[in-house]
Protein backbone atom coordinates (compact mmCIF):
# COMPACT_ATOMS: atom_id res chain seq x y z
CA UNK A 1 15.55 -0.18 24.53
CA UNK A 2 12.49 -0.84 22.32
CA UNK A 3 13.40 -0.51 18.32
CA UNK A 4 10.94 1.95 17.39
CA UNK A 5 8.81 0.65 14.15
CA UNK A 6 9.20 2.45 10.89
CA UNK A 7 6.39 4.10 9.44
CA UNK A 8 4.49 2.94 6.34
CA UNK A 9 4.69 5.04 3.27
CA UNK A 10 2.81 5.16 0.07
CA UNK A 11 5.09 5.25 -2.67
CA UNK A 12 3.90 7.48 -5.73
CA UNK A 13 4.32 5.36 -8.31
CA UNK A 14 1.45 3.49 -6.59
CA UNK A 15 -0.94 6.45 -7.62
CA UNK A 16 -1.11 5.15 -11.47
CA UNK A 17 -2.46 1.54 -9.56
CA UNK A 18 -5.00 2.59 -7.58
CA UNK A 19 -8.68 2.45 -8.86
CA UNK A 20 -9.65 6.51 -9.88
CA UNK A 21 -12.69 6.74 -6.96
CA UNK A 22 -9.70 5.73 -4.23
CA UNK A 23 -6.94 8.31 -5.41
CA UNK A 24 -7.37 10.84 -2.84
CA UNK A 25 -9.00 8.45 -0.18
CA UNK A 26 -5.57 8.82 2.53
CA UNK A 27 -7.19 5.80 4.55
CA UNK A 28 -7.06 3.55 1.62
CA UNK A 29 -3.72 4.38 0.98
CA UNK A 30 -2.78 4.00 4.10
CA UNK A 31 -4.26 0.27 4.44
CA UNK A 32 -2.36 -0.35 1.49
CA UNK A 33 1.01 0.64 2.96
CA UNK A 34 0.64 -1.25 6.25
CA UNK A 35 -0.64 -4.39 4.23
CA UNK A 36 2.23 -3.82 1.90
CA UNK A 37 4.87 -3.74 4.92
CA UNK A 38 3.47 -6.62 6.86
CA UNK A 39 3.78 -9.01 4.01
CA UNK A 40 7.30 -7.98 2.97
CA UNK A 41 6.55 -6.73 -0.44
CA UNK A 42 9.50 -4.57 -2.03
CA UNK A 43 8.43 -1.35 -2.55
CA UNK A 44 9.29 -1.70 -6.50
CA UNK A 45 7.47 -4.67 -6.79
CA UNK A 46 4.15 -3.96 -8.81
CA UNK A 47 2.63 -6.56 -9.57
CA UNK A 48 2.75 -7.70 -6.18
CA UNK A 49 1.57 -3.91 -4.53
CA UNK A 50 -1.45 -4.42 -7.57
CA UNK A 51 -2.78 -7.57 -5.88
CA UNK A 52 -2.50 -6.42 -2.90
CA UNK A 53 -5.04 -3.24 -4.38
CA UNK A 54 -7.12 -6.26 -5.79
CA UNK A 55 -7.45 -8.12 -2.67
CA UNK A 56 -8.94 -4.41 -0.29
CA UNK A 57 -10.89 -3.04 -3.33
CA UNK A 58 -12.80 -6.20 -3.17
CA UNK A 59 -13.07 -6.60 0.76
């Protein structure tokens, strides 16, 4: 049998990262999760999840 994949989830402590025009934007968040979960970033890892931010804000 197939493992079924775990959804991504946006932790809240994320919120205080994210630029103020992309707080309620659910897509954005969402893009960060899945980026966030296919590189293998702890979810307690910060600086790391901020980069990540960086990196799509500026796509």
């Amino acid at each position: 049998m197939k493992p079924r994949s775990k959804k991504v989830k946006f932790d809240a402590s994320w919120l205080a990262l994210l630029p103020a025009d992309k707080r309620g934007d659910y897509r954005f968040m969402h893009e960060v999760a899945r980026v966030v979960k296919r590189r293998g970033i702890k979810r307690n890892n910060l600086y790391a999840i901020q980069s990540v931010i960086q990196e799509i804000t500026c796509i």
